[in-house]
C-alpha atoms as a PDB file:
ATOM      1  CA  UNK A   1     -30.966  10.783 -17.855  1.00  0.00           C
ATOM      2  CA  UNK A   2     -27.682   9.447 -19.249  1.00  0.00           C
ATOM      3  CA  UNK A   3     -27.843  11.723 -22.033  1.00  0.00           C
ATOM      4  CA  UNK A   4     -28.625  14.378 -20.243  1.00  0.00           C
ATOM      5  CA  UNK A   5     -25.699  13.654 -18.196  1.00  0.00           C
ATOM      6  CA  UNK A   6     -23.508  13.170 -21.101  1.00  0.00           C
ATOM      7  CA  UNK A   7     -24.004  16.137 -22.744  1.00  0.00           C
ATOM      8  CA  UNK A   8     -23.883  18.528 -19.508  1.00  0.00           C
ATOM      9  CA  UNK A   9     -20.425  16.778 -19.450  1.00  0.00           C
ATOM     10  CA  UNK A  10     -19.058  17.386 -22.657  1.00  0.00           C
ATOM     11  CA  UNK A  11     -20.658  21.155 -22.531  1.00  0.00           C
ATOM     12  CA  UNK A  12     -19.200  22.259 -19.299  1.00  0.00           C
ATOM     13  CA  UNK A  13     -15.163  23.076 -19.305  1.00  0.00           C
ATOM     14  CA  UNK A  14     -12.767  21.551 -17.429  1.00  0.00           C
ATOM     15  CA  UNK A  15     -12.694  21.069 -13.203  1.00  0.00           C
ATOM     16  CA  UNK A  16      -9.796  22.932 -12.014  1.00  0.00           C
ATOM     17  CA  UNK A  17      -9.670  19.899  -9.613  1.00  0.00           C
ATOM     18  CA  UNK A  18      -8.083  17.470 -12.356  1.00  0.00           C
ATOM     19  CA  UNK A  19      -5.000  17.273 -13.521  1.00  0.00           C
ATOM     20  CA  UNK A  20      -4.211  18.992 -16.725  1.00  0.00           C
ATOM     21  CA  UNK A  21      -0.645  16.951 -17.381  1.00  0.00           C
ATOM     22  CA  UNK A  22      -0.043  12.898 -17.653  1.00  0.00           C
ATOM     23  CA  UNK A  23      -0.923  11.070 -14.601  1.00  0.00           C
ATOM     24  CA  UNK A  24       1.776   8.540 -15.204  1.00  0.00           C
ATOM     25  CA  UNK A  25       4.798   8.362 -12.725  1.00  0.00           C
ATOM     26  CA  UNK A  26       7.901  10.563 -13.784  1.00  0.00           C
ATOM     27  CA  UNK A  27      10.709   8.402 -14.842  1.00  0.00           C
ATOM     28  CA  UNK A  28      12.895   8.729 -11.597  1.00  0.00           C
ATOM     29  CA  UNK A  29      14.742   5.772 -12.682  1.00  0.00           C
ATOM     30  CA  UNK A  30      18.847   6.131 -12.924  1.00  0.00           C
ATOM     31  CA  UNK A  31      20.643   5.644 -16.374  1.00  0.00           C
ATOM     32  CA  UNK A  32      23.135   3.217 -14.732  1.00  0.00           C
ATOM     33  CA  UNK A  33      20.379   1.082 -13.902  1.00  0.00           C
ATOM     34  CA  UNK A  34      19.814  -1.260 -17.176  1.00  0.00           C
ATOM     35  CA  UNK A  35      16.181  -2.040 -18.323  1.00  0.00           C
ATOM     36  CA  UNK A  36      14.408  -4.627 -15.922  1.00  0.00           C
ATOM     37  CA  UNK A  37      16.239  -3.978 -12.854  1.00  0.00           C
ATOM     38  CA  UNK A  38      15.278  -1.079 -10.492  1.00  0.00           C
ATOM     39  CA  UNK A  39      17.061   1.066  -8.283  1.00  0.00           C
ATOM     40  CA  UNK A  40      17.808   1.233  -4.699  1.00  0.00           C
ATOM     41  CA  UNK A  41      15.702   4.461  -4.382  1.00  0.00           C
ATOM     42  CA  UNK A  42      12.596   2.701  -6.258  1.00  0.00           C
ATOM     43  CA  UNK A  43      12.976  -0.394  -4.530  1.00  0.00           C
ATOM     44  CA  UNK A  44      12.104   1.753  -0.985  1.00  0.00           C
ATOM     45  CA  UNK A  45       8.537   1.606   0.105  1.00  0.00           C
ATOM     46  CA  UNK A  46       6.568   4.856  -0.347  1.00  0.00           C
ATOM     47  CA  UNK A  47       5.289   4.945   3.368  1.00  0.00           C
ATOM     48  CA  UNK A  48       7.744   3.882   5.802  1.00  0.00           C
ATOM     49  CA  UNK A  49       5.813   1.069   8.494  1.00  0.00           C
ATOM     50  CA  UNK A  50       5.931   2.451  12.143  1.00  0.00           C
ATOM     51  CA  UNK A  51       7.421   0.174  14.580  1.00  0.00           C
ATOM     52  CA  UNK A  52       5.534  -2.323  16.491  1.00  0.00           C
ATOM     53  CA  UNK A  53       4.607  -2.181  20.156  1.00  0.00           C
ATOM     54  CA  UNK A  54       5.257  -5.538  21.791  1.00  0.00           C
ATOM     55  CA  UNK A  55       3.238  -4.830  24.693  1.00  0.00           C
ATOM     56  CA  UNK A  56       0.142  -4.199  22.120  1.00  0.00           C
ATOM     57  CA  UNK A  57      -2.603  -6.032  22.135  1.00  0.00           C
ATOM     58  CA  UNK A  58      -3.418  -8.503  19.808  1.00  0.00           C
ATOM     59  CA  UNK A  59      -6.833  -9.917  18.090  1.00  0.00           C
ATOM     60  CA  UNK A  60     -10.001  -8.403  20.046  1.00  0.00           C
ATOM     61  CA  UNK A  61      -7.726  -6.417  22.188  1.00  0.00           C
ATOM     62  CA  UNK A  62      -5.949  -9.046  24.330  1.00  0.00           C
ATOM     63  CA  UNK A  63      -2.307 -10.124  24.254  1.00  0.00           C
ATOM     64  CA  UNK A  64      -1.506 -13.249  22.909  1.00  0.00           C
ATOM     65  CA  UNK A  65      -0.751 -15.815  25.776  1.00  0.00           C
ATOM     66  CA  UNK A  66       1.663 -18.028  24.845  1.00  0.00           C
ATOM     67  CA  UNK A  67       2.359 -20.283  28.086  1.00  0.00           C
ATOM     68  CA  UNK A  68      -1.238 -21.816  27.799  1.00  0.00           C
ATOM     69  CA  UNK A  69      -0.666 -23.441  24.277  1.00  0.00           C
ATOM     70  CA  UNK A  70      -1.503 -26.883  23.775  1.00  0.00           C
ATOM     71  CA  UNK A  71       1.381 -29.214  23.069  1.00  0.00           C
ATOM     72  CA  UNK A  72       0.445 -29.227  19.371  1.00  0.00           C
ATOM     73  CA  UNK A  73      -0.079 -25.868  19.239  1.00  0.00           C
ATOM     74  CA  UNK A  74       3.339 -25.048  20.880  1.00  0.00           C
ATOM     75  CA  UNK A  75       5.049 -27.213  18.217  1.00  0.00           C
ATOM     76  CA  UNK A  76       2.604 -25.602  15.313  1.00  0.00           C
ATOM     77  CA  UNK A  77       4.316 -22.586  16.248  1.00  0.00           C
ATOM     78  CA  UNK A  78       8.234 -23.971  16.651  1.00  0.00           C
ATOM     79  CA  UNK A  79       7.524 -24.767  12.932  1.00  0.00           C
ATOM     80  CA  UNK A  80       6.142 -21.319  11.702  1.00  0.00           C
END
């Protein structure tokens, strides 16, 4: 079966679907930047993270009550 597979493979030409050129990242990078340090552009996230909703619920889809914390839980979370 593997061979079978195998040679199908190497028999058949190329998908149109895959890339033809490298797959590696174009080199975006400034020349004032100097090896090992990156620049302000490359440092930005790809995605940008929506804002967060206060008023949205938390774990299984209720808020998070915080006026009926235990004493050690209230100072649990004055620590962090």
């Amino acid at each position: 079966f593997l061979l079978h597979c195998y040679i199908r493979y190497v028999a058949s030409p190329l998908s149109p679907l895959l890339p033809v050129g490298s797959v590696e990242r174009p080199n975006t990078s400034s020349s004032s930047c100097p090896l090992g340090f990156y620049s302000k552009e490359e440092l930005k996230p790809r995605l940008q993270r929506p804002l967060q909703d206060p008023g949205a619920p938390g774990a299984h889809g209720k808020p998070f009550l915080s006026g009926l914390m235990t004493q050690q839980e209230q100072q649990e979370n004055q620590k962090g």
